[in-house]
N, C-alpha and C. Protein backbone atom coordinates (compact mmCIF):
# COMPACT_ATOMS: atom_id res chain seq x y z
N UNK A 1 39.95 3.37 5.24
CA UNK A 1 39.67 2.23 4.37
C UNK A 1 40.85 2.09 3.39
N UNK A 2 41.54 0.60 3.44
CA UNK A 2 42.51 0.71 2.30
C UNK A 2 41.94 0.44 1.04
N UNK A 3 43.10 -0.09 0.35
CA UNK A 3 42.62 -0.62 -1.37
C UNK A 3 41.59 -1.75 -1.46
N UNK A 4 41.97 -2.60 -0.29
CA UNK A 4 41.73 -4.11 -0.71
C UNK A 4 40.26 -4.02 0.02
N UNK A 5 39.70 -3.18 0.96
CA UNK A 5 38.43 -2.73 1.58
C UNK A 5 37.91 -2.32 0.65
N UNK A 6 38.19 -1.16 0.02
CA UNK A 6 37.41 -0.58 -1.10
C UNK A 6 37.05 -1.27 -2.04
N UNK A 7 37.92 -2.33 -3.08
CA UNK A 7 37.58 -3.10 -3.59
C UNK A 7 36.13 -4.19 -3.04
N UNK A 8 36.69 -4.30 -2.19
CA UNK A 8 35.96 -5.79 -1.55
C UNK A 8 34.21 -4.52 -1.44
N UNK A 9 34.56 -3.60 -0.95
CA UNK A 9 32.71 -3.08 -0.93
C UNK A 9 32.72 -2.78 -2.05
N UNK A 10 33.50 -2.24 -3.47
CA UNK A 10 32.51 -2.19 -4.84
C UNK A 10 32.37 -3.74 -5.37
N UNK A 11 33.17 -4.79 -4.88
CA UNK A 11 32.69 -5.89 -4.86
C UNK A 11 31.03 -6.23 -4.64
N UNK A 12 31.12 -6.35 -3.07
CA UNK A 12 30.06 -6.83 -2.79
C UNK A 12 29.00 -5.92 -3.22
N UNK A 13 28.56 -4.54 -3.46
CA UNK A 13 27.56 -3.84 -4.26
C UNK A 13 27.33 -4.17 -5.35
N UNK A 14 28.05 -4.63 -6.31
CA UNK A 14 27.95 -5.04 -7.35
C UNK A 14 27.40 -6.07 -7.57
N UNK A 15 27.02 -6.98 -6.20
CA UNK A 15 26.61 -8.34 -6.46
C UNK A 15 25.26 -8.64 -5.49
N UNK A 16 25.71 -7.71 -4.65
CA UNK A 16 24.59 -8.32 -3.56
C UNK A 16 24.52 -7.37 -2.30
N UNK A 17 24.88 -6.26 -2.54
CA UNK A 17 24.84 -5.44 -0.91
C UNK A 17 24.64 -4.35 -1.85
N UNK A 18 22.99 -3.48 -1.39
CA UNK A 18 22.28 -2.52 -2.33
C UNK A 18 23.12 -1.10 -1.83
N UNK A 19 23.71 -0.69 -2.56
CA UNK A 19 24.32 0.60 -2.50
C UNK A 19 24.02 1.80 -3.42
N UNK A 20 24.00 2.00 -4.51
CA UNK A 20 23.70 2.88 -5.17
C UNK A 20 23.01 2.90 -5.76
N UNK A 21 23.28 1.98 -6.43
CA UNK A 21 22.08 1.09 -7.10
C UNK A 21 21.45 -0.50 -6.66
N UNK A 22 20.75 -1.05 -7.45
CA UNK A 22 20.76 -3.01 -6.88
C UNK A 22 21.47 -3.34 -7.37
N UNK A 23 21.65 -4.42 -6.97
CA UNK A 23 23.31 -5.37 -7.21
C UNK A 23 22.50 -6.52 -7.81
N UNK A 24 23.40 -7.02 -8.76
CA UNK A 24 23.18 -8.15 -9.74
C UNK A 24 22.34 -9.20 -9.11
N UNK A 25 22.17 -9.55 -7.71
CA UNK A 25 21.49 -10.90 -7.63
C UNK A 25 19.99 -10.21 -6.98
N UNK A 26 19.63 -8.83 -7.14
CA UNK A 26 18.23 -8.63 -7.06
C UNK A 26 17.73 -8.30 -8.88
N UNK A 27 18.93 -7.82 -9.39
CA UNK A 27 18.30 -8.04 -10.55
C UNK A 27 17.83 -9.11 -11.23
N UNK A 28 18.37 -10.00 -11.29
CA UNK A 28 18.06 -11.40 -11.35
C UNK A 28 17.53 -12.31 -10.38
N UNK A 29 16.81 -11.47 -9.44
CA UNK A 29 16.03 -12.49 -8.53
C UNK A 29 14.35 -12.69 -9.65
N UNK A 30 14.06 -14.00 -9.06
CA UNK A 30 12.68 -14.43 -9.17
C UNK A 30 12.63 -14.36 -10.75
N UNK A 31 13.74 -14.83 -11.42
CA UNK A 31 13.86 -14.47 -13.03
C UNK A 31 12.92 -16.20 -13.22
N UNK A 32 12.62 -16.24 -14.32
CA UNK A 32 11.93 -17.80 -14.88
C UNK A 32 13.27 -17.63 -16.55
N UNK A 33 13.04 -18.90 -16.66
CA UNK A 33 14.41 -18.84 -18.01
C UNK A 33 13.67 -18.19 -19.08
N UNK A 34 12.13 -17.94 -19.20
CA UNK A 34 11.53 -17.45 -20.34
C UNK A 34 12.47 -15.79 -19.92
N UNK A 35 12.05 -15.33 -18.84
CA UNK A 35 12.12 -14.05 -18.57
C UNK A 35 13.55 -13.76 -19.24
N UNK A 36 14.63 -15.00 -18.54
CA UNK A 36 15.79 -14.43 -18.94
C UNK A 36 16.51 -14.67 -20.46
N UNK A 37 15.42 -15.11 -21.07
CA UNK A 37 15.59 -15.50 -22.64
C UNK A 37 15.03 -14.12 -23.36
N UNK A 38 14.09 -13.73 -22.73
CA UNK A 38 13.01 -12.75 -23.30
C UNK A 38 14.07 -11.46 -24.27
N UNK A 39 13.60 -10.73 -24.83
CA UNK A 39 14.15 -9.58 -25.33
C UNK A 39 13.36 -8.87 -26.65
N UNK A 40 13.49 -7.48 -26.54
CA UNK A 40 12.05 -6.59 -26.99
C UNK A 40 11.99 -6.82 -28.60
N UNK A 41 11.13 -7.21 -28.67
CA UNK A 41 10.37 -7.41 -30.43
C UNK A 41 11.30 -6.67 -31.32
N UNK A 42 11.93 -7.20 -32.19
CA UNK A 42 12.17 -6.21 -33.30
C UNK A 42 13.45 -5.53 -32.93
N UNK A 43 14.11 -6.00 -31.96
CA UNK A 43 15.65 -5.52 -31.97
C UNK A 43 16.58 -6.33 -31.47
N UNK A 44 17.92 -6.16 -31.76
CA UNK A 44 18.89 -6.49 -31.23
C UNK A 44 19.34 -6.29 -29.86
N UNK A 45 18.72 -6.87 -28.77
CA UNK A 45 19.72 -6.71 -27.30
C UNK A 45 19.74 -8.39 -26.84
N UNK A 46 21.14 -7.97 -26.01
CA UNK A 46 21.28 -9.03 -25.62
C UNK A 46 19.92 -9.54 -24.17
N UNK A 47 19.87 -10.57 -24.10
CA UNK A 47 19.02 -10.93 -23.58
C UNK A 47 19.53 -11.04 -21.79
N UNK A 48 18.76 -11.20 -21.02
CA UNK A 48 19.47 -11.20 -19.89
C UNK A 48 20.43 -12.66 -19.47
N UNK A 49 19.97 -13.64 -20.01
CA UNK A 49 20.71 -14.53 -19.75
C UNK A 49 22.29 -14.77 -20.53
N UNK A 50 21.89 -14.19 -21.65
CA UNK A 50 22.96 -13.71 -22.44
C UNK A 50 23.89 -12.70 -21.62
N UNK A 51 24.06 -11.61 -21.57
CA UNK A 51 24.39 -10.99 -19.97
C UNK A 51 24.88 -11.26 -19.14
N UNK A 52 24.61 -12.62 -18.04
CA UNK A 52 25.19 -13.43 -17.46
C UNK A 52 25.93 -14.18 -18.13
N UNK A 53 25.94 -14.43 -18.89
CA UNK A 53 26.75 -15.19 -19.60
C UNK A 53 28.47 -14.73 -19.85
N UNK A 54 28.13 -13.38 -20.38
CA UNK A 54 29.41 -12.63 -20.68
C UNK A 54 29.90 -12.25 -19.02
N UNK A 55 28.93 -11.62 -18.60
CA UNK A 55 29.90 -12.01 -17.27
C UNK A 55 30.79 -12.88 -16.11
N UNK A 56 30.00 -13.99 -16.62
CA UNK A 56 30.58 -15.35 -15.73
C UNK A 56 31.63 -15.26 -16.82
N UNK A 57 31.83 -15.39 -18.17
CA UNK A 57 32.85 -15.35 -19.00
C UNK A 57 34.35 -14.59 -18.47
N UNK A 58 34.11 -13.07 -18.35
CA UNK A 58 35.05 -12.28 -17.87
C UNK A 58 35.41 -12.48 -16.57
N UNK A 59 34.51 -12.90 -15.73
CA UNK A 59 35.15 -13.40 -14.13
C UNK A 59 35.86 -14.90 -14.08
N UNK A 60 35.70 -15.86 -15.09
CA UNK A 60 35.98 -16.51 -14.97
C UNK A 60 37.49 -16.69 -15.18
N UNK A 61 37.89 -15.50 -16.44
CA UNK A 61 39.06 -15.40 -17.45
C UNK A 61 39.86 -15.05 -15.88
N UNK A 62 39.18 -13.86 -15.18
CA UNK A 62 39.90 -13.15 -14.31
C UNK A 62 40.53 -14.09 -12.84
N UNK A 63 39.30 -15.19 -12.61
CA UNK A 63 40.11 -16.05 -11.17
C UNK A 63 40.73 -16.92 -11.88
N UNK A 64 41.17 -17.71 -13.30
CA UNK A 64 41.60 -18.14 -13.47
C UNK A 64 43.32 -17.71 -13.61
N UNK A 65 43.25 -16.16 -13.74
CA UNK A 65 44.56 -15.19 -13.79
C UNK A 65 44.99 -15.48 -12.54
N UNK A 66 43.95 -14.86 -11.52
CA UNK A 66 44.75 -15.42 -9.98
C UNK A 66 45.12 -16.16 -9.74
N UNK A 67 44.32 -17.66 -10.09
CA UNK A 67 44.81 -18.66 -9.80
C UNK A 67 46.03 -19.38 -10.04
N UNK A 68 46.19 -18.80 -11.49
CA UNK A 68 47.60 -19.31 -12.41
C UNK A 68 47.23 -20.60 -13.71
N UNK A 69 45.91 -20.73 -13.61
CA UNK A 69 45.81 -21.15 -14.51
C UNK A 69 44.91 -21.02 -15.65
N UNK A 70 45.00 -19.80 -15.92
CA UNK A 70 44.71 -19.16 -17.43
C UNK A 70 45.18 -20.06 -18.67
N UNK A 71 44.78 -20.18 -19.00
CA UNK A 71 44.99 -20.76 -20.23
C UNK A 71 44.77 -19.76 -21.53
N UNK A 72 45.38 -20.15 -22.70
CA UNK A 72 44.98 -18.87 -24.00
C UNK A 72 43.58 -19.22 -24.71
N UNK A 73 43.07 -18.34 -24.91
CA UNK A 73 41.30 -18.63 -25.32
C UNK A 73 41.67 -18.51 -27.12
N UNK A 74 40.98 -19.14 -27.46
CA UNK A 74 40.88 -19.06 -29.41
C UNK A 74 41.14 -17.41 -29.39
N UNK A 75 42.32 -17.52 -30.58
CA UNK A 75 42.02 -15.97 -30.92
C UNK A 75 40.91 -15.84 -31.93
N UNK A 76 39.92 -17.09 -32.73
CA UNK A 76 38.89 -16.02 -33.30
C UNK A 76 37.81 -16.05 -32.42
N UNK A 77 37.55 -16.17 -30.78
CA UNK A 77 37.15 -16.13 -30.03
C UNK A 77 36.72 -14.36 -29.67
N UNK A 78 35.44 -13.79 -29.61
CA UNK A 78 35.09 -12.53 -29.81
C UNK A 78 34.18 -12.19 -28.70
N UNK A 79 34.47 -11.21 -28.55
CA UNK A 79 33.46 -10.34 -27.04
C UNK A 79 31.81 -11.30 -27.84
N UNK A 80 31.69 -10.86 -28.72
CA UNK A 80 30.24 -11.41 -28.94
C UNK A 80 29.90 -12.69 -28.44
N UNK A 81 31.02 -13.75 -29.13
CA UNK A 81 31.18 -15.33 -28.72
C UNK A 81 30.40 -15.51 -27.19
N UNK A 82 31.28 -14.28 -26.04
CA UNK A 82 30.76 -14.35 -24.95
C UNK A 82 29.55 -14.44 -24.21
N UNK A 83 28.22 -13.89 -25.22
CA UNK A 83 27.30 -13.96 -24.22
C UNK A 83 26.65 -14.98 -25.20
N UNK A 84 27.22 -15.90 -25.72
CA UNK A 84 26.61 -17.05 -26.23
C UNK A 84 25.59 -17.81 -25.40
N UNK A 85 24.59 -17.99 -25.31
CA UNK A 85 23.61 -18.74 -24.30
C UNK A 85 23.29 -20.61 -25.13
N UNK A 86 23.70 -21.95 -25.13
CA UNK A 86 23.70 -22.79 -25.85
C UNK A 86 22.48 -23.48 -25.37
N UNK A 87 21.95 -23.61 -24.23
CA UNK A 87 20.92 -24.92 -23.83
C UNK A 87 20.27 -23.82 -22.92
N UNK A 88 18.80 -24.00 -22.93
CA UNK A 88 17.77 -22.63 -22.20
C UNK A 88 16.77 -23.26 -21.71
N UNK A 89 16.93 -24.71 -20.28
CA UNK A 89 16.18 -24.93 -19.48
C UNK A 89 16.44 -24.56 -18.34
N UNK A 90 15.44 -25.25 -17.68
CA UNK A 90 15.10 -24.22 -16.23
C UNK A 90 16.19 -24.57 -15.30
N UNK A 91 16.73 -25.77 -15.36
CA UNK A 91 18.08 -26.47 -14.87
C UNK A 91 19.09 -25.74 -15.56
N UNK A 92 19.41 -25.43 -16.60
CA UNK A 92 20.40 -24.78 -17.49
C UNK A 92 20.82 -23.43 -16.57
N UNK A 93 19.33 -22.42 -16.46
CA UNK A 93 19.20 -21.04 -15.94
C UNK A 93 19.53 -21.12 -14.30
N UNK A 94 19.40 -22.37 -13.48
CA UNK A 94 19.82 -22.15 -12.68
C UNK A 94 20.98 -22.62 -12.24
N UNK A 95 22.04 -23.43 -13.10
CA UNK A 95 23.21 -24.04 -13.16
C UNK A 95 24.31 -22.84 -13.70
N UNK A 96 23.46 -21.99 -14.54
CA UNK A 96 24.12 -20.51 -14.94
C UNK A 96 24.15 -19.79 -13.56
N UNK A 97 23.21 -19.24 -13.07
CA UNK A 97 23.10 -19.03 -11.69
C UNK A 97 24.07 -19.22 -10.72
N UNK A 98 24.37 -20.84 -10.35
CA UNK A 98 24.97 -20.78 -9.23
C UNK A 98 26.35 -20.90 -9.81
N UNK A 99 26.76 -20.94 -10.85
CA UNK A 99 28.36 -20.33 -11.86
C UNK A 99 28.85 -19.10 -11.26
N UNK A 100 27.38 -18.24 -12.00
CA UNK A 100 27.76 -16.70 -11.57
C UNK A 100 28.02 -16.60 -9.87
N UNK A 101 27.53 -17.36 -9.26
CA UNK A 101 27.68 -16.83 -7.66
C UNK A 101 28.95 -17.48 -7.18
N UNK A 102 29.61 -18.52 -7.92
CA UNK A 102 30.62 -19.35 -7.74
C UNK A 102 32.03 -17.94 -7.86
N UNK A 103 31.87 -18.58 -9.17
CA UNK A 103 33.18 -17.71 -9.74
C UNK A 103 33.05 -16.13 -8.92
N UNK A 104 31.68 -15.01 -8.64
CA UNK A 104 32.02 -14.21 -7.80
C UNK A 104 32.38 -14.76 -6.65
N UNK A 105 31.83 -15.38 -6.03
CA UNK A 105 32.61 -15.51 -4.45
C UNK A 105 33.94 -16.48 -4.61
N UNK A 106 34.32 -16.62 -5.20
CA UNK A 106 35.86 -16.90 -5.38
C UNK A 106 36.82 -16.12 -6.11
N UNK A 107 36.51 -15.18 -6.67
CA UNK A 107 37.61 -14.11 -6.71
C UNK A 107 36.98 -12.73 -5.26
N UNK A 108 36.26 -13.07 -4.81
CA UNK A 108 35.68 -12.15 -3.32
C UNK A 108 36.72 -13.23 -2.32
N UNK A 109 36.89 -14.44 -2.71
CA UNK A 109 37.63 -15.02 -0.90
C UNK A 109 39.33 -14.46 -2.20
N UNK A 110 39.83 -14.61 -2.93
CA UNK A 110 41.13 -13.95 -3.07
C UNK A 110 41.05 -12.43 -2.72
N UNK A 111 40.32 -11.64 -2.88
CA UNK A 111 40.63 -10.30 -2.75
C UNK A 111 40.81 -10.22 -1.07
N UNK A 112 39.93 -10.77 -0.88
CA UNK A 112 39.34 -10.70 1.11
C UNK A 112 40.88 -10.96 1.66
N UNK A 113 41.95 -12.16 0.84
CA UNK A 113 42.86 -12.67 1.40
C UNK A 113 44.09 -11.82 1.40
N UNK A 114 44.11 -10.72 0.17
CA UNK A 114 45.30 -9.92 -0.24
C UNK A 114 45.72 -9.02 0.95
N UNK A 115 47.45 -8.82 0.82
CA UNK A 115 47.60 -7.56 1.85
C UNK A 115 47.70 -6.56 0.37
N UNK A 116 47.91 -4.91 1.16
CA UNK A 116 47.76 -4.40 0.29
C UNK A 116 48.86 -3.92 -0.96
N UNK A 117 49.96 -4.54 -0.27
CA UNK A 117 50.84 -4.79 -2.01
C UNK A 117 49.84 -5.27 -3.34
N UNK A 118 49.34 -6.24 -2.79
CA UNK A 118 49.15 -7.22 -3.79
C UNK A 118 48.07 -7.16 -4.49
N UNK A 119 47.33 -5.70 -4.19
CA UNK A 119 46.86 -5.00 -5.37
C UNK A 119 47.19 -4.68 -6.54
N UNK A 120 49.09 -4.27 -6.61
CA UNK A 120 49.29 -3.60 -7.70
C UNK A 120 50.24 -4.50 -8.27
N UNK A 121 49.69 -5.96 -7.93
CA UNK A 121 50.04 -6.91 -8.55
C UNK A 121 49.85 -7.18 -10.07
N UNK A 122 50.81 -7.32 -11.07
CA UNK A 122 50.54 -7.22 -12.80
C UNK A 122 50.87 -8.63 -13.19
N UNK A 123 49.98 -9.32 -13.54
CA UNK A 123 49.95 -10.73 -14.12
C UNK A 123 51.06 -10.63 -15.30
N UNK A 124 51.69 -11.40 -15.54
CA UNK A 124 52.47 -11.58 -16.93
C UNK A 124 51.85 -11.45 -18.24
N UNK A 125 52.57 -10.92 -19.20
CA UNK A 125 52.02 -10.45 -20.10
C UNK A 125 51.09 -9.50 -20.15
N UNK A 126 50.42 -8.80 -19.25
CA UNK A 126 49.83 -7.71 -19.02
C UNK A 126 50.03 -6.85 -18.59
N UNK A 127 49.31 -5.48 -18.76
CA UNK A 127 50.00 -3.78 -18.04
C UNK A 127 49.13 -3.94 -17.13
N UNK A 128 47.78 -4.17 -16.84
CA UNK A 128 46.77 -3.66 -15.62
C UNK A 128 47.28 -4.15 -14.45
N UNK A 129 47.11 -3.96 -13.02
CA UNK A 129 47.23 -4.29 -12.30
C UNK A 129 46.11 -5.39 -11.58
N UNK A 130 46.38 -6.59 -10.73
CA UNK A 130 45.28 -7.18 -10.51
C UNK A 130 44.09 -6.13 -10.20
N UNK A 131 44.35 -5.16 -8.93
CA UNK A 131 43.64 -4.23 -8.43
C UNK A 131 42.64 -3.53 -9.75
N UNK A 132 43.51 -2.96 -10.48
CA UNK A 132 42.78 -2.15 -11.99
C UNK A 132 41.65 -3.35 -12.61
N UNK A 133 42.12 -4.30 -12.34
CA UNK A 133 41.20 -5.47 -13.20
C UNK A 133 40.34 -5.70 -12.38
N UNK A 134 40.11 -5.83 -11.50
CA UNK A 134 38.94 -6.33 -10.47
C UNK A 134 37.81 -4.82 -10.14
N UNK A 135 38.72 -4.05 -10.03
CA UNK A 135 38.14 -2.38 -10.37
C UNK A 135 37.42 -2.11 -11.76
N UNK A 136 37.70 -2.95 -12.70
CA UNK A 136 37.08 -2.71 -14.23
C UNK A 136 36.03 -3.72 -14.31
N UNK A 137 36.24 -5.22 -13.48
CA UNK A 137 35.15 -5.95 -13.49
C UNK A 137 34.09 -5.13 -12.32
N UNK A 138 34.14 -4.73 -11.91
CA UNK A 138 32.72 -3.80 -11.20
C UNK A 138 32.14 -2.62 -11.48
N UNK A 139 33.05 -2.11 -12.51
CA UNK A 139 32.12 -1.18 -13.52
C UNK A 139 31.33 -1.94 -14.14
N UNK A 140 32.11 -2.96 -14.75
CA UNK A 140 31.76 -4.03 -16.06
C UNK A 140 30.34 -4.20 -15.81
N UNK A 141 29.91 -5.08 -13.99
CA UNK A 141 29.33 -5.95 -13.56
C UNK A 141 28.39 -4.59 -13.68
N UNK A 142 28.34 -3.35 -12.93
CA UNK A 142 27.42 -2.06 -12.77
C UNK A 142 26.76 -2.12 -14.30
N UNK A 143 27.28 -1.81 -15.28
CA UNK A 143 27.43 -1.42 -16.60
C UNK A 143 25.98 -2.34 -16.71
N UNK A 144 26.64 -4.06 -17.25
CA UNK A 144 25.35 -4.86 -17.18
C UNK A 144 24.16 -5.20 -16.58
N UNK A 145 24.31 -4.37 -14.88
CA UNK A 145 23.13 -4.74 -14.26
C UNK A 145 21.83 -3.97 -14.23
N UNK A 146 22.53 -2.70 -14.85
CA UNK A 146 21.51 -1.57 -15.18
C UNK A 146 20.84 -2.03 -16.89
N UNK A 147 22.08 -3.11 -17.35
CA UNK A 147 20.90 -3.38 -18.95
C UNK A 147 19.78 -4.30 -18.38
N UNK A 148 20.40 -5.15 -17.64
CA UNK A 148 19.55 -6.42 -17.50
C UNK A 148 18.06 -5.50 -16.51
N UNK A 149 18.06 -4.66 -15.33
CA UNK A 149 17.04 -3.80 -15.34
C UNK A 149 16.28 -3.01 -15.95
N UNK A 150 17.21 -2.77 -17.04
CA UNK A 150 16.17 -2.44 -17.70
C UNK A 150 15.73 -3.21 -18.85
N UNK A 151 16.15 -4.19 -18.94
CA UNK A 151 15.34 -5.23 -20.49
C UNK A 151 13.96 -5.71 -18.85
N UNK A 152 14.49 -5.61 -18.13
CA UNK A 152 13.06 -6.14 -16.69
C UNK A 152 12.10 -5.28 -16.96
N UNK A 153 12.41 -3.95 -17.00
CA UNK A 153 11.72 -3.10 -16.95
C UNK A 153 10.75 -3.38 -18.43
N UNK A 154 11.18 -3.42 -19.08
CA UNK A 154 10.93 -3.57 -20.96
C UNK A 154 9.70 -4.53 -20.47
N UNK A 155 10.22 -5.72 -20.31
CA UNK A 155 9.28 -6.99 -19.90
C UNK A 155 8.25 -7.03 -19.15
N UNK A 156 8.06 -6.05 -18.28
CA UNK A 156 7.39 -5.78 -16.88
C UNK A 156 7.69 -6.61 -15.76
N UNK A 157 8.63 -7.26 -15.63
CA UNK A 157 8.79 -7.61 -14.82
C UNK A 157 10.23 -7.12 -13.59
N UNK A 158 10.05 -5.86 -13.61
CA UNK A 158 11.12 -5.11 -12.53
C UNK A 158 10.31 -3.70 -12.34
N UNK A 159 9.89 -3.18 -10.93
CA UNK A 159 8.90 -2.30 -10.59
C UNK A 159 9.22 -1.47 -11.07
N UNK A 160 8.59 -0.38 -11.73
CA UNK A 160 8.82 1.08 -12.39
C UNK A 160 9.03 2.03 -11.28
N UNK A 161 9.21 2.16 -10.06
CA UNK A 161 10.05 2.77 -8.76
C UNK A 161 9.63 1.94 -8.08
N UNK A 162 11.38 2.25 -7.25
CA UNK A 162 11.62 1.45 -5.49
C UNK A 162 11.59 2.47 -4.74
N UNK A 163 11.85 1.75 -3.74
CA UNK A 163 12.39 2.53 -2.50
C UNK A 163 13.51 2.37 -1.69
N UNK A 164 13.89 3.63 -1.15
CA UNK A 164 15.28 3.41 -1.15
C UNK A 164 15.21 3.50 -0.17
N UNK A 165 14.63 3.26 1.18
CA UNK A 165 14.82 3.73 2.67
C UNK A 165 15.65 2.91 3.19
């Protein structure tokens, strides 16, 4: 397996092919926008739609790098800014939805396309390599899919054990 294989399967686990854990679009299956608004009495977490939010944010920053057209974001523009959620209907939650599945499967058809130089490809003005960055967005994506399971879990609405057969 080379680089651009390996990538492409912590890709697709991360999104939709159950490997270690579930991948982001069973966590967010069968969500209602209450569910993904919801968040536990009396504290600060981000909510799950909030969540998606910051992530379509960071994937978006990232195919726009591939693409070449990045643009510079406000610098008083803040990780928090990101999981800003503005309009919370049921059209809204599923227009968020098919974003998130957008922007992943379009930095999934660039990776699919790379030979394997062009992993350790370094965008201008930056040290990471594309490879390192697409490798940090699937921790990233791991990182959040285990919050958003468990604010499910909080809610009751994500089973208290699966099965893994």
């Amino acid at each position: 397996m080379n680089k651009v294989e390996l990538l492409l399967h912590g890709w697709d686990s991360c999104y939709e092919k159950e490997d270690w854990y579930p991948p982001l679009t069973d966590a967010l299956k069968e969500l209602t926008p209450e569910q993904a608004n919801w968040r536990p009495e009396g504290e600060h977490v981000n909510s799950i739609w909030e969540n998606v939010h910051h992530l379509i944010f960071y994937k978006e920053r990232l195919l726009k790098r591939m693409t070449g057209e990045e643009s510079d974001y406000p610098e008083e523009l803040t990780n928090d800014d990101t999981f800003a959620v503005l309009s919370m209907s049921t059209k809204d939650w599923q227009e968020t939805l098919d974003r998130l599945q957008s922007v992943h499967q379009g930095i999934r058809d660039r990776i699919a396309s790379w030979q394997e130089e062009e992993f350790e490809y370094i965008f201008p003005n930056r040290s990471l390599s594309v490879g390192r960055w697409v490798n940090s967005l699937i921790m990233h994506d791991a990182y959040h899919t285990g919050q958003i399971m468990f604010i499910r879990k909080l809610q009751g609405s994500w089973p208290s054990r699966r099965s893994f057969d």
